[in-house]
Protein backbone atom coordinates (compact mmCIF):
# COMPACT_ATOMS: atom_id res chain seq x y z
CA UNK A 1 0.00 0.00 0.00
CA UNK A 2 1.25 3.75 -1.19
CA UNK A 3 1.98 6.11 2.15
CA UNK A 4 2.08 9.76 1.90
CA UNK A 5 4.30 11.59 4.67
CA UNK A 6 5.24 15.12 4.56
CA UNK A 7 7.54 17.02 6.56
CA UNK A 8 8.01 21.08 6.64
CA UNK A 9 11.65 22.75 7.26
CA UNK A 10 13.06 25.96 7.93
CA UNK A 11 16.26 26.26 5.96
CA UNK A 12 18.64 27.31 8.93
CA UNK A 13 22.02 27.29 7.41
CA UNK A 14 23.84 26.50 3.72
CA UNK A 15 23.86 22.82 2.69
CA UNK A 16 27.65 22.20 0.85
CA UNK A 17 27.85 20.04 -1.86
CA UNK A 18 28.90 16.66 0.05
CA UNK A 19 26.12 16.89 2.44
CA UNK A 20 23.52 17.20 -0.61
CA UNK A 21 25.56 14.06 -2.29
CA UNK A 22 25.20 12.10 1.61
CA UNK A 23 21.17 13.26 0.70
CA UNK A 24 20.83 11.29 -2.10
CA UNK A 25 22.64 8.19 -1.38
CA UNK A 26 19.59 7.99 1.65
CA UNK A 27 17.34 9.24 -0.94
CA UNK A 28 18.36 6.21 -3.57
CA UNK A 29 18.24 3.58 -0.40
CA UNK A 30 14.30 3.82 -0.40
CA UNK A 31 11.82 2.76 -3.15
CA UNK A 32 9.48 5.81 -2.07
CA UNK A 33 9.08 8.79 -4.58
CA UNK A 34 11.07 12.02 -2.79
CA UNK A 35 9.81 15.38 -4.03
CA UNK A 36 10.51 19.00 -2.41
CA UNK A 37 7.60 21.91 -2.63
CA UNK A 38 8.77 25.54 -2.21
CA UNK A 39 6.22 28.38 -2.54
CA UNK A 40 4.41 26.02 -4.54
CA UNK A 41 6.54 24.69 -6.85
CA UNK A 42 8.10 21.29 -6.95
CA UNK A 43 10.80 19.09 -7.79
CA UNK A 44 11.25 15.44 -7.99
CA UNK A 45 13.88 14.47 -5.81
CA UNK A 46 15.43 11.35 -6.93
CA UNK A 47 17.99 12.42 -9.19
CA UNK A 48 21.37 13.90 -7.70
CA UNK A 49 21.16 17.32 -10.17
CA UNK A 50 17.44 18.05 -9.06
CA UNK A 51 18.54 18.19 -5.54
CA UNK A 52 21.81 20.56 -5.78
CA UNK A 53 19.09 22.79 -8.05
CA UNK A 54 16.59 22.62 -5.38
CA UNK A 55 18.92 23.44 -2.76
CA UNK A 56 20.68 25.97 -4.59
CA UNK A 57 17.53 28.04 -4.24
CA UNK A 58 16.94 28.13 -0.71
CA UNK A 59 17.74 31.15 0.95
CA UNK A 60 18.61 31.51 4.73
CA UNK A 61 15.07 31.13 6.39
CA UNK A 62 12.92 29.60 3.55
CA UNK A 63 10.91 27.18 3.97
CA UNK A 64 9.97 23.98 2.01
CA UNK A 65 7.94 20.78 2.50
CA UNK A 66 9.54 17.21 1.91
CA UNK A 67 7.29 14.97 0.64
CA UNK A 68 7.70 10.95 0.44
CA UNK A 69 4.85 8.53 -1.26
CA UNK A 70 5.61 4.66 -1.39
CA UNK A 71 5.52 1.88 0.56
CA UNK A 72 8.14 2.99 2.78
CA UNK A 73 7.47 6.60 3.39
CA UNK A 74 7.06 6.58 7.23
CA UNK A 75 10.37 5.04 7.10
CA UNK A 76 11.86 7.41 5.26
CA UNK A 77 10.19 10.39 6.15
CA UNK A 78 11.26 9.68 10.07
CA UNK A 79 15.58 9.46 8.62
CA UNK A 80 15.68 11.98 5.86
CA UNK A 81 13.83 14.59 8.58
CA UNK A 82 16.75 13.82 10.88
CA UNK A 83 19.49 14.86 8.04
């Protein structure tokens, strides 16, 4: 059965490159769709370039949503919020 779990952030401080890389080796470990919402907009999350682009966006203090739909999506949701 398909799960839907969302999370909200507050982007508190600059993500480097490695740490977004460390994101999607966690992100590739689940069979879950990942996708990030910013003022309405989103991205899928899956792929290592839509994530740096995503991220690359986010100012000091933006918010975003992450949002996780598969079987495993509690799972998920519950380690990726911890990153």
């Amino acid at each position: 059965m398909k799960v839907i779990q969302s999370k909200s952030f507050t982007y508190k401080e600059p993500i480097n490159l490695e740490k977004v890389y460390q994101l999607f080796n966690k992100v590739k470990s689940y069979q879950s769709n990942l996708f990030l919402c910013k003022n309405g907009l989103f991205t899928k999350g899956k792929t290592l370039v839509s994530l740096v682009s995503f991220f690359l966006t986010l100012r000091k203090g933006d918010s975003f949503v992450l949002i996780l739909e598969g079987i495993d999506a509690d799972q998920a949701v519950e380690v990726l919020a911890d990153f």
